[in-house]
C-alpha atoms as a PDB file:
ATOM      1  CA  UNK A   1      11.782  95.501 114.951  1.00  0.00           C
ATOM      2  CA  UNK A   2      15.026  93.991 115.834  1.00  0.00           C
ATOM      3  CA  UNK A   3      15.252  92.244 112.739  1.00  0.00           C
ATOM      4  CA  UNK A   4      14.399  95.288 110.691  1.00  0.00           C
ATOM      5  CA  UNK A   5      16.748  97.152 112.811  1.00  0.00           C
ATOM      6  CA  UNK A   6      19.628  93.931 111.900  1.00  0.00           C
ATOM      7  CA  UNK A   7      18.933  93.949 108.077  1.00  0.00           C
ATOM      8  CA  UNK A   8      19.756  97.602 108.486  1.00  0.00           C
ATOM      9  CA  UNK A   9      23.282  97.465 110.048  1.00  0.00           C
ATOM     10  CA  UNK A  10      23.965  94.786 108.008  1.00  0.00           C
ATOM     11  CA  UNK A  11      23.360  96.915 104.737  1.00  0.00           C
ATOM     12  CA  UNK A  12      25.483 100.089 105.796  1.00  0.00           C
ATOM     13  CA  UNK A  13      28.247  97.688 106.711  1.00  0.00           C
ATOM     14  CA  UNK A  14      28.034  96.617 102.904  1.00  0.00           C
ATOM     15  CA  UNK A  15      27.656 100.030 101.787  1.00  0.00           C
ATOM     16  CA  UNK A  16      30.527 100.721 103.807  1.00  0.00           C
ATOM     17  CA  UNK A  17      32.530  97.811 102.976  1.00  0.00           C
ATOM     18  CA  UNK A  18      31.749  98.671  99.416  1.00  0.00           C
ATOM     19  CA  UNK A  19      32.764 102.614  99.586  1.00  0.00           C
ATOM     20  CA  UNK A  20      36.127 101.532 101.232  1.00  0.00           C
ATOM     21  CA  UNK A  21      37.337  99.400  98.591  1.00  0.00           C
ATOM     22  CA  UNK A  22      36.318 102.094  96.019  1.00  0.00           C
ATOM     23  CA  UNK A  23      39.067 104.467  97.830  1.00  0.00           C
ATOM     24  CA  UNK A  24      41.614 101.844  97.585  1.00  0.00           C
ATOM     25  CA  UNK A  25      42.353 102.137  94.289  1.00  0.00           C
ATOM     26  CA  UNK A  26      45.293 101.640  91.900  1.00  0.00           C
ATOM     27  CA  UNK A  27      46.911 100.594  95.243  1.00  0.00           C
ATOM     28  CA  UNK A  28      44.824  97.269  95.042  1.00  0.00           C
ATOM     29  CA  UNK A  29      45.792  96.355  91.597  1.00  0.00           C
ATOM     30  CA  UNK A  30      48.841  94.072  91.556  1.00  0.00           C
ATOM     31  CA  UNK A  31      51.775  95.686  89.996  1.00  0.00           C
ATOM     32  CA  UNK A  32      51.816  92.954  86.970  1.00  0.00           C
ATOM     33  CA  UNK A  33      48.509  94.666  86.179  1.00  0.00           C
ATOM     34  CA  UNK A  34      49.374  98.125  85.884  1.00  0.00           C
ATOM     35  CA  UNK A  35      52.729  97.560  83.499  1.00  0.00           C
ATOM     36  CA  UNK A  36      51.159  98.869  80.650  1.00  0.00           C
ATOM     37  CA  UNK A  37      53.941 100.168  78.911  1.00  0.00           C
ATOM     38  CA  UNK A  38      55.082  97.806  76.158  1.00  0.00           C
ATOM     39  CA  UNK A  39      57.535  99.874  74.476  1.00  0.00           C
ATOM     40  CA  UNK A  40      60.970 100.708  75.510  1.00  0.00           C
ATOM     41  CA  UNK A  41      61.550 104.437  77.171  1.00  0.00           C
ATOM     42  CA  UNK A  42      62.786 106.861  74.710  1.00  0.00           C
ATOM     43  CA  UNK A  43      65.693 108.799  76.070  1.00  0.00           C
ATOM     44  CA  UNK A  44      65.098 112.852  75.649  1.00  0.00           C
ATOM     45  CA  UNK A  45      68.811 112.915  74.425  1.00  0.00           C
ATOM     46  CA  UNK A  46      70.892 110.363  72.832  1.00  0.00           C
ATOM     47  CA  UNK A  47      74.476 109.970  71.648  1.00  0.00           C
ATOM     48  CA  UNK A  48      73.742 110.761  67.592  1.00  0.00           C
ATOM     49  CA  UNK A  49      71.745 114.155  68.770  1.00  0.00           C
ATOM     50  CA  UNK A  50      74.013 117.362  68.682  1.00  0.00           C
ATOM     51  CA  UNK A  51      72.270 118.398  71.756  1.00  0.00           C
ATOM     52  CA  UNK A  52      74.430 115.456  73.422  1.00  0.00           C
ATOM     53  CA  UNK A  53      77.678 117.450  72.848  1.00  0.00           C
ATOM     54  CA  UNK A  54      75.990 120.023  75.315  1.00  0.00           C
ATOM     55  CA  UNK A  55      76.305 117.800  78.042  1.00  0.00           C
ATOM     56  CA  UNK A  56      79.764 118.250  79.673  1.00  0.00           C
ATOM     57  CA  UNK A  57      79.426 116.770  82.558  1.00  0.00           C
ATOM     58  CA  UNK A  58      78.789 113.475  84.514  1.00  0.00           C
ATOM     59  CA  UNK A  59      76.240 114.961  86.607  1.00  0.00           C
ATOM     60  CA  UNK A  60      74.259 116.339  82.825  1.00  0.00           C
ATOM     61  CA  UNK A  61      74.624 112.840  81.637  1.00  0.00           C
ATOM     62  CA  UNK A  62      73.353 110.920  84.411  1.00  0.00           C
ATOM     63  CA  UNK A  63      70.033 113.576  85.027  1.00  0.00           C
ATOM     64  CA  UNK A  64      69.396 113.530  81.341  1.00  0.00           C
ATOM     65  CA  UNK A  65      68.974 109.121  81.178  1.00  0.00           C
ATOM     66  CA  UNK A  66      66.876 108.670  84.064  1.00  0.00           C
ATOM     67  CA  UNK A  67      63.785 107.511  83.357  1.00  0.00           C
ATOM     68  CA  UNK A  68      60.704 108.944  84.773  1.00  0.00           C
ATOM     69  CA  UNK A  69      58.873 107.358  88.000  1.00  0.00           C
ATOM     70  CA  UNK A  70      55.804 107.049  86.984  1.00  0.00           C
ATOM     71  CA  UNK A  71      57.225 105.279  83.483  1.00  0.00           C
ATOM     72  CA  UNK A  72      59.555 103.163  85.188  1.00  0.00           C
ATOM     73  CA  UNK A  73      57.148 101.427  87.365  1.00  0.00           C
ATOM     74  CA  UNK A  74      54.602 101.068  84.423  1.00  0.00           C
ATOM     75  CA  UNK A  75      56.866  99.526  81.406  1.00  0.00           C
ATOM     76  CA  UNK A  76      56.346  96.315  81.352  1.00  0.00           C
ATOM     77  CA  UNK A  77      59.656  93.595  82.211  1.00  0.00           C
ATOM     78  CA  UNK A  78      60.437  93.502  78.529  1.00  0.00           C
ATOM     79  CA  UNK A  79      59.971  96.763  77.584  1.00  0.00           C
ATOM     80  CA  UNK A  80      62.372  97.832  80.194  1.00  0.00           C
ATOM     81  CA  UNK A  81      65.119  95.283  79.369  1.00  0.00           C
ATOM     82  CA  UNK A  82      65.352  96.795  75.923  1.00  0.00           C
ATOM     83  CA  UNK A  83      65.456 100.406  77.431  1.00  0.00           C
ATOM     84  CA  UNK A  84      68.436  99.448  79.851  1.00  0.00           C
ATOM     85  CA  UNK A  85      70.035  97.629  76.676  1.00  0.00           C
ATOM     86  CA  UNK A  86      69.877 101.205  74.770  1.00  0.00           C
ATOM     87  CA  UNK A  87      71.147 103.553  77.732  1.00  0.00           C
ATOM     88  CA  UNK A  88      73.269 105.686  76.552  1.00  0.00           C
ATOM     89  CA  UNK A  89      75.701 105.865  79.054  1.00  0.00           C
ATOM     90  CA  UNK A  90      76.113 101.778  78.741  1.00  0.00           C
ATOM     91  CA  UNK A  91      80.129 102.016  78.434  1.00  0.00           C
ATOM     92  CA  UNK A  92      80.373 103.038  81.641  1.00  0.00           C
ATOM     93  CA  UNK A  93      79.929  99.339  83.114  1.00  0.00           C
ATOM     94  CA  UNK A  94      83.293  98.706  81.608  1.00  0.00           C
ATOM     95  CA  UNK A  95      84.925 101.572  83.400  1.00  0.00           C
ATOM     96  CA  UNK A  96      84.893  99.854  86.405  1.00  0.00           C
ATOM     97  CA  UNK A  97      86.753  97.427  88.179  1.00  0.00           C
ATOM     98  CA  UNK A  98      90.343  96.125  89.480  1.00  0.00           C
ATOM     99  CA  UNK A  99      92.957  93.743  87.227  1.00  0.00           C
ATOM    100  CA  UNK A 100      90.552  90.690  87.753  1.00  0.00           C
ATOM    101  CA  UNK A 101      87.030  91.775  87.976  1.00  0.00           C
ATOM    102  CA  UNK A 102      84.222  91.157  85.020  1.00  0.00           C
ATOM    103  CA  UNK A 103      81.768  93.800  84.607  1.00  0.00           C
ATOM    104  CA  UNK A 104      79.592  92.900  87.771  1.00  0.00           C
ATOM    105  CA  UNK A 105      81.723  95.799  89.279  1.00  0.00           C
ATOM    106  CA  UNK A 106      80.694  98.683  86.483  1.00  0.00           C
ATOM    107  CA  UNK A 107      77.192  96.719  86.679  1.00  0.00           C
ATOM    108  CA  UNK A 108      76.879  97.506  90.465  1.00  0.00           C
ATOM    109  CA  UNK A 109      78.108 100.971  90.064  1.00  0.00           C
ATOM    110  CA  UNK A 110      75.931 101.993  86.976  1.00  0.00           C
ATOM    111  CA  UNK A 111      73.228 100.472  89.087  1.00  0.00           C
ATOM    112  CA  UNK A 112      73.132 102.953  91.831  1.00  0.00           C
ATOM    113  CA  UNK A 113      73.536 105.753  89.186  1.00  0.00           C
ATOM    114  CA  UNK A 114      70.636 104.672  86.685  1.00  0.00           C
ATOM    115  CA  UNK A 115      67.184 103.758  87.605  1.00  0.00           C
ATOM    116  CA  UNK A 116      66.173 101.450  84.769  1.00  0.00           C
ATOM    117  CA  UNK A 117      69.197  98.933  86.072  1.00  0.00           C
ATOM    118  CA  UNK A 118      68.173  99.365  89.723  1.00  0.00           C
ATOM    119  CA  UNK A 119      64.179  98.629  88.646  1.00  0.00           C
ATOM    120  CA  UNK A 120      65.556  95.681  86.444  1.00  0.00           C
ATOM    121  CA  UNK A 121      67.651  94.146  89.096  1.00  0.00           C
ATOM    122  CA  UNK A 122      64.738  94.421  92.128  1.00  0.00           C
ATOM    123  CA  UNK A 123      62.458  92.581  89.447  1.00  0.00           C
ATOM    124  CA  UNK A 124      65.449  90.015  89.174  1.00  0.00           C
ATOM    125  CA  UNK A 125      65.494  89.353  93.189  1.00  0.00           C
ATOM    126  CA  UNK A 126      61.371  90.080  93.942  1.00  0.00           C
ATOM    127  CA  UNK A 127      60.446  88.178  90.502  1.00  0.00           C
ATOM    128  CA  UNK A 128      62.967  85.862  89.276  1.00  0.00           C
ATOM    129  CA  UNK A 129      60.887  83.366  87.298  1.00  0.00           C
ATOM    130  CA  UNK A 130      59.289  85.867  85.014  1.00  0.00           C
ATOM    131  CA  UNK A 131      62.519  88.181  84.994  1.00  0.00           C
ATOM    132  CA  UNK A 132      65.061  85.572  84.481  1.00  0.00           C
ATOM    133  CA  UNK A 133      62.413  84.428  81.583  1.00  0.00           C
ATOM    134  CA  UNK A 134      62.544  87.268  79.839  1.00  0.00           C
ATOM    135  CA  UNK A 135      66.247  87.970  80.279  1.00  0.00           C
ATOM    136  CA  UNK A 136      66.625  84.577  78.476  1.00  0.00           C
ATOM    137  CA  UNK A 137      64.562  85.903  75.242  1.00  0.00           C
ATOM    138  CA  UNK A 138      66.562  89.024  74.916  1.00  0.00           C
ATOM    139  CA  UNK A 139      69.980  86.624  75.323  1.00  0.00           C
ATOM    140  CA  UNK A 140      69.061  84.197  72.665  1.00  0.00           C
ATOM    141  CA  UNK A 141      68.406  87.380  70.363  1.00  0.00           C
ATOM    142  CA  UNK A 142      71.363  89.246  71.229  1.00  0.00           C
ATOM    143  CA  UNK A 143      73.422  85.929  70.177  1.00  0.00           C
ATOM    144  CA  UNK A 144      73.163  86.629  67.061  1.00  0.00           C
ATOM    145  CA  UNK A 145      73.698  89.764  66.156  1.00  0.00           C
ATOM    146  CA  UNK A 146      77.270  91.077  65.151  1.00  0.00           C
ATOM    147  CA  UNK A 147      80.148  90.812  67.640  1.00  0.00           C
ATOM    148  CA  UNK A 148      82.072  93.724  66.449  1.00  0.00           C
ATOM    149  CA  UNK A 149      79.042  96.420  66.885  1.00  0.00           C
ATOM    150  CA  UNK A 150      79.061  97.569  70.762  1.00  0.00           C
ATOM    151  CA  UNK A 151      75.114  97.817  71.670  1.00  0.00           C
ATOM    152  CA  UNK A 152      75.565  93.692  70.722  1.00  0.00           C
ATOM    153  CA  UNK A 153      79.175  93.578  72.880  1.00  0.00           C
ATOM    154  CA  UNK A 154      77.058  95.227  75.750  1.00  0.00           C
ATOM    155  CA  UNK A 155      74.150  93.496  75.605  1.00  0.00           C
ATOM    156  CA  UNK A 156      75.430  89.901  75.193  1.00  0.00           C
ATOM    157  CA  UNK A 157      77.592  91.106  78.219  1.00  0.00           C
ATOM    158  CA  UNK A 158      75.264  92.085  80.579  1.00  0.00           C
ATOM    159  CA  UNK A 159      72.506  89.501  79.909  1.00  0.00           C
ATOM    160  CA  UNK A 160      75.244  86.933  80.296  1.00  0.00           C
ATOM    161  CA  UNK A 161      76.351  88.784  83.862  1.00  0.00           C
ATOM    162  CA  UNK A 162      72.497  89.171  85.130  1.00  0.00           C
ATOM    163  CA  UNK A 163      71.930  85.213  84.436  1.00  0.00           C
ATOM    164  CA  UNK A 164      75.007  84.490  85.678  1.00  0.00           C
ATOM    165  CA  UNK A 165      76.524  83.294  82.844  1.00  0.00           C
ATOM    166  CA  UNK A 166      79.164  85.638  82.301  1.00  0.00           C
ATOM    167  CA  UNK A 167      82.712  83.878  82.068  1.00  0.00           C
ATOM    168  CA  UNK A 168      85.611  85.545  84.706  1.00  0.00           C
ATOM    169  CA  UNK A 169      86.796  87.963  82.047  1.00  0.00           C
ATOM    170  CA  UNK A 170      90.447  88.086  83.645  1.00  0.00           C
ATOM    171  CA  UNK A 171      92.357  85.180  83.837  1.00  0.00           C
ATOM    172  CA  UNK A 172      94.953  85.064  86.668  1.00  0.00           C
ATOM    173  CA  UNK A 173      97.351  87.377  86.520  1.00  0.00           C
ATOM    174  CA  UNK A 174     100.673  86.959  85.109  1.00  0.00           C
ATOM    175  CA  UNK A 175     102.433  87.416  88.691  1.00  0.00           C
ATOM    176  CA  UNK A 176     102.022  89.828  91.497  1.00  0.00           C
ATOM    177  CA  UNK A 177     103.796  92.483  93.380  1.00  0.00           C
ATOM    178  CA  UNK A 178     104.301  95.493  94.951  1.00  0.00           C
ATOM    179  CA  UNK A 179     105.471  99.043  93.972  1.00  0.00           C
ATOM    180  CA  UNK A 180     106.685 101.730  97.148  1.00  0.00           C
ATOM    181  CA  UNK A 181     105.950 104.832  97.822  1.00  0.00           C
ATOM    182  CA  UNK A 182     108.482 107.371  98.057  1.00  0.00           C
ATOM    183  CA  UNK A 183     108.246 107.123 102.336  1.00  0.00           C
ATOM    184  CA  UNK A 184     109.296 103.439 102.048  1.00  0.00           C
ATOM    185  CA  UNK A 185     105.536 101.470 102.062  1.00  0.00           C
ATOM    186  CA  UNK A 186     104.313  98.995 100.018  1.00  0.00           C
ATOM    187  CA  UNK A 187     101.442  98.687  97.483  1.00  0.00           C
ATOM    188  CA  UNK A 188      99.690  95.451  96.082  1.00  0.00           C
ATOM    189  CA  UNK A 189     100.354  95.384  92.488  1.00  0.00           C
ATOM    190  CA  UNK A 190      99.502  92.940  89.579  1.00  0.00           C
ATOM    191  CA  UNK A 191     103.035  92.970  87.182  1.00  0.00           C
ATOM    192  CA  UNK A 192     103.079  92.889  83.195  1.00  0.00           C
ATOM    193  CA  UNK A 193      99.096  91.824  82.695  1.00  0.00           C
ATOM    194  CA  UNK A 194      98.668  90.910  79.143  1.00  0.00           C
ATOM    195  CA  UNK A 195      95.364  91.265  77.020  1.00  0.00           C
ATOM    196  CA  UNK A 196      94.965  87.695  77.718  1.00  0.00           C
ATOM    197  CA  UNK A 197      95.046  88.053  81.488  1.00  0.00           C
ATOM    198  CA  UNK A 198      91.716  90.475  80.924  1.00  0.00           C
ATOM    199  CA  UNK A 199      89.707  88.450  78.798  1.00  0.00           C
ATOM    200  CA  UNK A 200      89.505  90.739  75.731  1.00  0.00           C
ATOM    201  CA  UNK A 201      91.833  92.050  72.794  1.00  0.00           C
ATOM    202  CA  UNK A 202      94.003  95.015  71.547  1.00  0.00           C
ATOM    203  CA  UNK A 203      91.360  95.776  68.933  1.00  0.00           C
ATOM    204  CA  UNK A 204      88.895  95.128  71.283  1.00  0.00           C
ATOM    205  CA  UNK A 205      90.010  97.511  73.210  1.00  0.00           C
ATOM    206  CA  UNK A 206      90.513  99.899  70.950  1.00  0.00           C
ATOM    207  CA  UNK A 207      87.411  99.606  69.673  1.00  0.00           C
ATOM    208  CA  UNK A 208      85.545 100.468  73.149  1.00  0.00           C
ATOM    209  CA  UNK A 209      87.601 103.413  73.259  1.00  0.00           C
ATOM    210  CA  UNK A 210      85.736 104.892  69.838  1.00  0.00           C
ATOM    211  CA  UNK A 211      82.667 104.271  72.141  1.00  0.00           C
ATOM    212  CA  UNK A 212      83.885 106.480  75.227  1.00  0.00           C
ATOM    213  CA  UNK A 213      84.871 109.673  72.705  1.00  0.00           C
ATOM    214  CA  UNK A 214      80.924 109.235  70.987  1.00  0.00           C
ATOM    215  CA  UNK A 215      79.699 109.122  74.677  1.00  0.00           C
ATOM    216  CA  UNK A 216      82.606 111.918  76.070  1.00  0.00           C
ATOM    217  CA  UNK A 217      82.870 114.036  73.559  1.00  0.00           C
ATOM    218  CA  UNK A 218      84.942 116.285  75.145  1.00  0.00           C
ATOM    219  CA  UNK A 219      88.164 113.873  75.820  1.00  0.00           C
ATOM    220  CA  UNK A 220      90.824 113.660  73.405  1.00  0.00           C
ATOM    221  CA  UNK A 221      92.341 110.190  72.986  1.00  0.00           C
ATOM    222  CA  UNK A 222      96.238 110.554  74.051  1.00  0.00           C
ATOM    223  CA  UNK A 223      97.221 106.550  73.947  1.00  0.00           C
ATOM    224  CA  UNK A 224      95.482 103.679  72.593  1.00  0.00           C
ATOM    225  CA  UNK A 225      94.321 100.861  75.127  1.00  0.00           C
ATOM    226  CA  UNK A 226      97.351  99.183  77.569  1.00  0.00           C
ATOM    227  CA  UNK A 227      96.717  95.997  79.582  1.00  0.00           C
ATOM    228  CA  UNK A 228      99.537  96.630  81.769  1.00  0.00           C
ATOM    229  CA  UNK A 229      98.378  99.657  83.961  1.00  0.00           C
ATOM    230  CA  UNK A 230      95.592 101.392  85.267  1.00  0.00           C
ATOM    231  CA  UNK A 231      94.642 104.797  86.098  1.00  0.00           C
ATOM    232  CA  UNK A 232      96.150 104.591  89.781  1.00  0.00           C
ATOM    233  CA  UNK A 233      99.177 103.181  88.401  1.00  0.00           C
ATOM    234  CA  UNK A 234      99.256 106.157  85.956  1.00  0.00           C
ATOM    235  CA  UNK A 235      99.014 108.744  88.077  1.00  0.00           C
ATOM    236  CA  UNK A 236     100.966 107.474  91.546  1.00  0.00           C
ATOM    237  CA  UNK A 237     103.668 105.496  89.780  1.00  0.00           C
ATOM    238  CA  UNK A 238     104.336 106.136  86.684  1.00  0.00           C
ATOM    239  CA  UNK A 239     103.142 108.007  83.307  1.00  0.00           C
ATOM    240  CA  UNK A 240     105.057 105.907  81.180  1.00  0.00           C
ATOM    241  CA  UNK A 241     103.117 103.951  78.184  1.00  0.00           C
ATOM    242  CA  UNK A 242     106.220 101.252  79.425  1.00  0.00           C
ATOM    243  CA  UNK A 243     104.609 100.985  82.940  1.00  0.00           C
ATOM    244  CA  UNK A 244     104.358  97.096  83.638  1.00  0.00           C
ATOM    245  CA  UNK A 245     102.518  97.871  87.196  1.00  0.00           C
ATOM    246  CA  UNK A 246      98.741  97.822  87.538  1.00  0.00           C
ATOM    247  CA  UNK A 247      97.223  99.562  91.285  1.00  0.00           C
ATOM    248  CA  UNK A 248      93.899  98.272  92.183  1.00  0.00           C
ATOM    249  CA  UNK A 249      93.996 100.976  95.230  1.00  0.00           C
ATOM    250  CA  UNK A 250      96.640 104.119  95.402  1.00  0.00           C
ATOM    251  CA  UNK A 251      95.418 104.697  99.508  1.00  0.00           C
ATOM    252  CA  UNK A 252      98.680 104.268 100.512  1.00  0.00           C
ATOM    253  CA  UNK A 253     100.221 106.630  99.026  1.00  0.00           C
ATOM    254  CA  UNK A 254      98.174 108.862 100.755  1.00  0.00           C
ATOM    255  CA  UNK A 255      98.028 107.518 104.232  1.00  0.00           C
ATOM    256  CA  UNK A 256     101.703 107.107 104.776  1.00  0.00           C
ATOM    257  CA  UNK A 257     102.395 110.612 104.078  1.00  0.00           C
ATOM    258  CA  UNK A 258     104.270 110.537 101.148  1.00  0.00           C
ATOM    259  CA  UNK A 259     101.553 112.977  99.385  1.00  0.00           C
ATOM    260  CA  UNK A 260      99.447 115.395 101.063  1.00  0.00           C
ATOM    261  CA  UNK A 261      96.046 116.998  99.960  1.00  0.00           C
ATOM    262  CA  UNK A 262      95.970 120.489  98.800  1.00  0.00           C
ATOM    263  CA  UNK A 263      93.519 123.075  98.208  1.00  0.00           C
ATOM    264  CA  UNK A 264      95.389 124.777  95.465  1.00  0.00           C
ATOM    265  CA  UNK A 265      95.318 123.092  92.055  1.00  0.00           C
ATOM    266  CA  UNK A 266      98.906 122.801  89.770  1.00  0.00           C
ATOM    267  CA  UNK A 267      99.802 120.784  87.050  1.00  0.00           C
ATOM    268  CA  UNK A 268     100.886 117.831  87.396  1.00  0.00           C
ATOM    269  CA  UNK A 269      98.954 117.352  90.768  1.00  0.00           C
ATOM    270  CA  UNK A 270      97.300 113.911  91.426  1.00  0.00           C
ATOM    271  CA  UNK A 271      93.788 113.366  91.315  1.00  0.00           C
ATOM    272  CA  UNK A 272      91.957 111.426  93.353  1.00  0.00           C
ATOM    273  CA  UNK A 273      88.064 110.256  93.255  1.00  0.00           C
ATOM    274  CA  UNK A 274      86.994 108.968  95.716  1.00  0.00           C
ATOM    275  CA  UNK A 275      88.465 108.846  99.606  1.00  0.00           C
ATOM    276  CA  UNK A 276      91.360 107.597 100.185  1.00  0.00           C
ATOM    277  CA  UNK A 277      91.454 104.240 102.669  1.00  0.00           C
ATOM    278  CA  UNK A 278      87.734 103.587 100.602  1.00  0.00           C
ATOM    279  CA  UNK A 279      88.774 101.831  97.313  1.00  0.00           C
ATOM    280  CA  UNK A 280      88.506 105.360  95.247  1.00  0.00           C
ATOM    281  CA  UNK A 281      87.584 104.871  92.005  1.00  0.00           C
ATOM    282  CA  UNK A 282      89.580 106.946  89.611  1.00  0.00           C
ATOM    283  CA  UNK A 283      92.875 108.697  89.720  1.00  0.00           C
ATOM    284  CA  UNK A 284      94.578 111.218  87.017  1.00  0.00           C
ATOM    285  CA  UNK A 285      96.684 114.169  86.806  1.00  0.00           C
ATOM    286  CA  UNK A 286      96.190 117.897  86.274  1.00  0.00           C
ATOM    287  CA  UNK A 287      96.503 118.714  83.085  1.00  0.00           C
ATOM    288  CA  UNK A 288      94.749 122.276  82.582  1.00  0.00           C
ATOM    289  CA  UNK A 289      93.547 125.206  85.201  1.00  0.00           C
ATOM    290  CA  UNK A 290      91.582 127.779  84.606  1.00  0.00           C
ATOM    291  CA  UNK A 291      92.344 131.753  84.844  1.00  0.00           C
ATOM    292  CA  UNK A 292      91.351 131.836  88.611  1.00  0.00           C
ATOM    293  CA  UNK A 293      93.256 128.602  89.353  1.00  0.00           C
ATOM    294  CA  UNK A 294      90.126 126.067  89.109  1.00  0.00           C
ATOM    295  CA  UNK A 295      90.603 122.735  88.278  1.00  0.00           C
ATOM    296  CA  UNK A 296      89.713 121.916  84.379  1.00  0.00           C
ATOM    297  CA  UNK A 297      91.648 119.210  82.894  1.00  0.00           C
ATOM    298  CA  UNK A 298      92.987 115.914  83.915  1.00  0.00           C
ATOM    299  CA  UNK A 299      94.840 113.211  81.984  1.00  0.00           C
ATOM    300  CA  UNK A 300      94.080 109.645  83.158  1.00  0.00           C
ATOM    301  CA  UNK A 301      93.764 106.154  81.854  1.00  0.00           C
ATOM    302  CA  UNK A 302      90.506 104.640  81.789  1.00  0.00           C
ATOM    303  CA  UNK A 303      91.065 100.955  83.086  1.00  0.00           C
ATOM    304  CA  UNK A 304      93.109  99.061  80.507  1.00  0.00           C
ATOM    305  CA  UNK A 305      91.204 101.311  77.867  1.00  0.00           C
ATOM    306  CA  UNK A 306      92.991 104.124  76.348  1.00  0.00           C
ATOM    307  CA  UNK A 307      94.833 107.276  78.248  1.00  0.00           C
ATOM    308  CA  UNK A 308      92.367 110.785  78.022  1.00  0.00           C
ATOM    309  CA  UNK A 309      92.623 114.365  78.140  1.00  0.00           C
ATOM    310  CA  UNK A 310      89.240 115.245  79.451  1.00  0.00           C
ATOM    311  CA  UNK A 311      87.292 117.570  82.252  1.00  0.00           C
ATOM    312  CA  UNK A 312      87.757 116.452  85.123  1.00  0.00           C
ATOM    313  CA  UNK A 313      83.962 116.152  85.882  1.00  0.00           C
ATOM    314  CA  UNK A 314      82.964 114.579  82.052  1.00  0.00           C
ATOM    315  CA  UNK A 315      83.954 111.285  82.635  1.00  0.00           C
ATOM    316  CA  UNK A 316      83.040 108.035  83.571  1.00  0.00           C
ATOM    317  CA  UNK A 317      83.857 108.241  87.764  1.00  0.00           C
ATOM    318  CA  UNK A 318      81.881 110.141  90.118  1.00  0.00           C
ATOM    319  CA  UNK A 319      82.785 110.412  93.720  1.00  0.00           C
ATOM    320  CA  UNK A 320      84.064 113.908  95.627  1.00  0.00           C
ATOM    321  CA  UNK A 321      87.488 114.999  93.604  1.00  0.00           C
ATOM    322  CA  UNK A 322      90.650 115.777  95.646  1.00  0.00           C
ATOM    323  CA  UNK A 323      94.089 117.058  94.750  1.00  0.00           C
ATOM    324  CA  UNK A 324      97.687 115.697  96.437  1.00  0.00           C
ATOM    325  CA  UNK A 325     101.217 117.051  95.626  1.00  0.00           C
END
């Protein structure tokens, strides 16, 4: 009897044992078994659809390219390489950064704005071997494709940055200084930086510019791409195209008094994204208001890319938006 009663127990804790691993489900599975997604993510709306002109702001754009969850976490490591490589908001990597940085500055901002980066770059520090392999496919490939068209600019660039193979792209900087403010302080400034002193050309340049208007549609090119300032130095400084001053970080300005935030928008106000003391990202300068005194347009330079008339919330920097006279 106790045996019979032993061989009993003994069978429901099978049955049991059994039953609970049935309930487990997908959760059991390693993950490199459920990527079943071999094909890059198709993007609802891309930059050669008119429905792309629609989108006039940041915000739009950045909603529009993120990939769905449950997609994400099924594509498999190469499949999702090639769908970072064709995100449409790729030029934005190169909007960020001070007088000496590469693009692991845009690549660190873009990845806390896009999902597919931020999933590619956790399977780069959680899976390395297989990652780092497959990274290494998609660089040998991208070598030979044509310099001069950008999806091959971007993608030789950022393969090269996530192996760590990207060369500094500024060189040191032709000399340093400082500009003042009008109450008297001083401000870090780089002095006459030459194309050289970035890592890249006029043409170059000029050529990434064409890619910001398909991707902004709404800007209006004012000036073709400067190496000597920057977007800070634009607005705080000076507006010339002659300015030989380049601002990684306007805060100053700000703190010592010598401007002061309003809530009222005018022409010719300053711009600033970002918080001030924080390394903003982005300054400009009112250019357009609406009927009821809303802020529309701003002019600013984008890096030591080209100088654009666009709305103030369609472009490349995100970040809260205030105004200083």
């Amino acid at each position: 009897m106790k045996k019979s009663l032993c061989f009993i127990l003994s069978l429901l804790c099978l049955v049991s044992s059994a039953f609970a691993a049935d309930q487990s489900g997908p959760e059991a599975v390693p993950d490199e078994n459920i990527r079943g997604i071999d094909t890059p993510y198709e993007y609802p709306v891309t930059l050669d659809m008119p429905e792309w002109a629609e989108l006039t702001s940041l915000e739009q754009k950045l909603e529009v390219c993120q990939i769905p969850e449950d997609i994400l976490s099924a594509l498999t490591t190469p499949a999702l390489i090639e769908t970072v490589l064709d995100y449409p908001l790729a030029v934005n990597i190169y909007a960020h950064g001070g007088a000496v940085d590469g693009i692991e500055a845009g690549v660190e901002v873009v990845s806390g704005q896009f999902n597919g980066l931020a999933e590619l770059l956790r399977r780069q520090s959680e899976e390395p071997a297989d990652t780092n392999a497959a990274l290494s496919v998609y660089a040998v490939r991208t070598s030979a494709r044509d310099a001069e068209d950008f999806e091959s600019i971007f993608a030789e660039d950022l393969l090269s940055c996530l192996l760590s193979e990207a060369p500094v792209s500024a060189q040191s900087a032709s000399s340093t200084g400082s500009v003042t403010t009008p109450n008297g302080s001083k401000v870090p400034a780089y002095k006459e930086l030459t194309w050289s002193d970035h890592g890249t050309t006029k043409s170059g340049a000029n050529r990434m510019n064409e890619q910001y208007l398909k991707t902004y549609p709404s800007a209006t090119l004012l000036r073709d791409a400067a190496p000597a300032y920057n977007c800070h130095s634009y607005a705080w400084y000076d507006d010339s195209s002659k300015n030989p001053y380049w601002i990684d970080d306007p805060s100053e300005y700000i703190l010592d008094g010598s401007y002061h935030e309003t809530s009222e928008y005018y022409v010719d106000s300053i711009v600033l994204y970002g918080e001030p003391g924080r390394s903003p990202s982005h300054s400009g300068i009112v250019s357009g208001i609406s009927d009821r005194h809303h802020l529309t347009y701003v002019i600013s330079k984008w890096r030591y890319y080209g100088l654009f008339e666009h709305l103030y919330y369609d472009c490349p920097f995100a970040g809260s938006v205030h105004t200083y006279r």
